[in-house]
Protein backbone atom coordinates (compact mmCIF):
# COMPACT_ATOMS: atom_id res chain seq x y z
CA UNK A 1 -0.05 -9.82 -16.97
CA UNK A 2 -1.37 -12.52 -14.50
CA UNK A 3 -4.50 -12.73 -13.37
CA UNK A 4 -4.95 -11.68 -9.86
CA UNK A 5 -6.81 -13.72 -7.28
CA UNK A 6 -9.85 -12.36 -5.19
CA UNK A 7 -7.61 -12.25 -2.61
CA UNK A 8 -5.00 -9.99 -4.14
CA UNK A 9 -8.32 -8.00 -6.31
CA UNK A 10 -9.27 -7.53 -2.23
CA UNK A 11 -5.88 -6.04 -1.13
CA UNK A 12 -5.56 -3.83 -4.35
CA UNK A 13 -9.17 -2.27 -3.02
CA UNK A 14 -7.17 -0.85 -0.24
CA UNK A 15 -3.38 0.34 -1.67
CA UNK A 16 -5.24 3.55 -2.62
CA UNK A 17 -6.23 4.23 1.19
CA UNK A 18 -3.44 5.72 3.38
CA UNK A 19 -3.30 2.38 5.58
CA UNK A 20 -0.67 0.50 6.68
CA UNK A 21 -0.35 -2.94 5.70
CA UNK A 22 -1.49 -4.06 9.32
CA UNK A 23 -4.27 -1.97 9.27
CA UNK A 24 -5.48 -3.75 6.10
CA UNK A 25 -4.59 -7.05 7.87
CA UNK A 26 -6.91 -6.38 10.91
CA UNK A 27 -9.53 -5.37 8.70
CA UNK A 28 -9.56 -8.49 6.34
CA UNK A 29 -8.73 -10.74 9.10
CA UNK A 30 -5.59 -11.86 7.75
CA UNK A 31 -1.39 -11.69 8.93
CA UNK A 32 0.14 -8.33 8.14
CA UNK A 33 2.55 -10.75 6.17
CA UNK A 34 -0.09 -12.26 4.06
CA UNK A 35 -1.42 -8.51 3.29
CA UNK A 36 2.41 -8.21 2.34
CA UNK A 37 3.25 -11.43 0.11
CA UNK A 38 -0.51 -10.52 -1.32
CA UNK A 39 0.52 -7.06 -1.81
CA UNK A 40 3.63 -7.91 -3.81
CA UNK A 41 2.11 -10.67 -5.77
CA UNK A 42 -0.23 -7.36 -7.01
CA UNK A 43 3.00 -5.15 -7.55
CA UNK A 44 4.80 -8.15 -9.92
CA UNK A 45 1.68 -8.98 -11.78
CA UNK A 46 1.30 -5.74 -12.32
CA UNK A 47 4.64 -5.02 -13.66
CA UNK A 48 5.25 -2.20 -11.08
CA UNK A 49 7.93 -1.57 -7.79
CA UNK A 50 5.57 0.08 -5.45
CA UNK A 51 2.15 0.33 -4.03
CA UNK A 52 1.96 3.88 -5.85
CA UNK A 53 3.07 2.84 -9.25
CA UNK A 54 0.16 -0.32 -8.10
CA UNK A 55 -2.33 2.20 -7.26
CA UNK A 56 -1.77 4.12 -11.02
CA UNK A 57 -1.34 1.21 -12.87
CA UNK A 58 -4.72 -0.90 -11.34
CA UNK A 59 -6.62 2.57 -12.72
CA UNK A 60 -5.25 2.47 -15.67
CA UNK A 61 -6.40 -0.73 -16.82
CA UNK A 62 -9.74 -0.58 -14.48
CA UNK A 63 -9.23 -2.98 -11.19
CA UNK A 64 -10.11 -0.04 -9.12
């Protein structure tokens, strides 16, 4: 597994919440798209498909 950057640590800190990925945009003050590409640089160095499997896998090991 890949490190993750802050800025993909930051946008795993909110997969867990029910918000879309513009919502997490607006409140990190980035694109929807870079919440996106940031969002599925998580999901492949995480080995995982979706934000759920993300969510489960990130507690597994301890990121959130």
């Amino acid at each position: 597994m890949s490190s993750l950057t802050v800025a993909e640590l930051r946008i795993l800190g909110y997969l867990p919440t029910h918000l879309s990925f513009r919502e997490i945009a607006e409140r990190t003050y980035v694109s929807a798209n870079t919440v996106k590409t940031q969002a599925n640089a998580v999901y492949r160095k995480l080995d995982v498909s979706c934000r759920s499997e993300a969510v489960t896998r990130a507690r597994e090991i301890g990121l959130i």
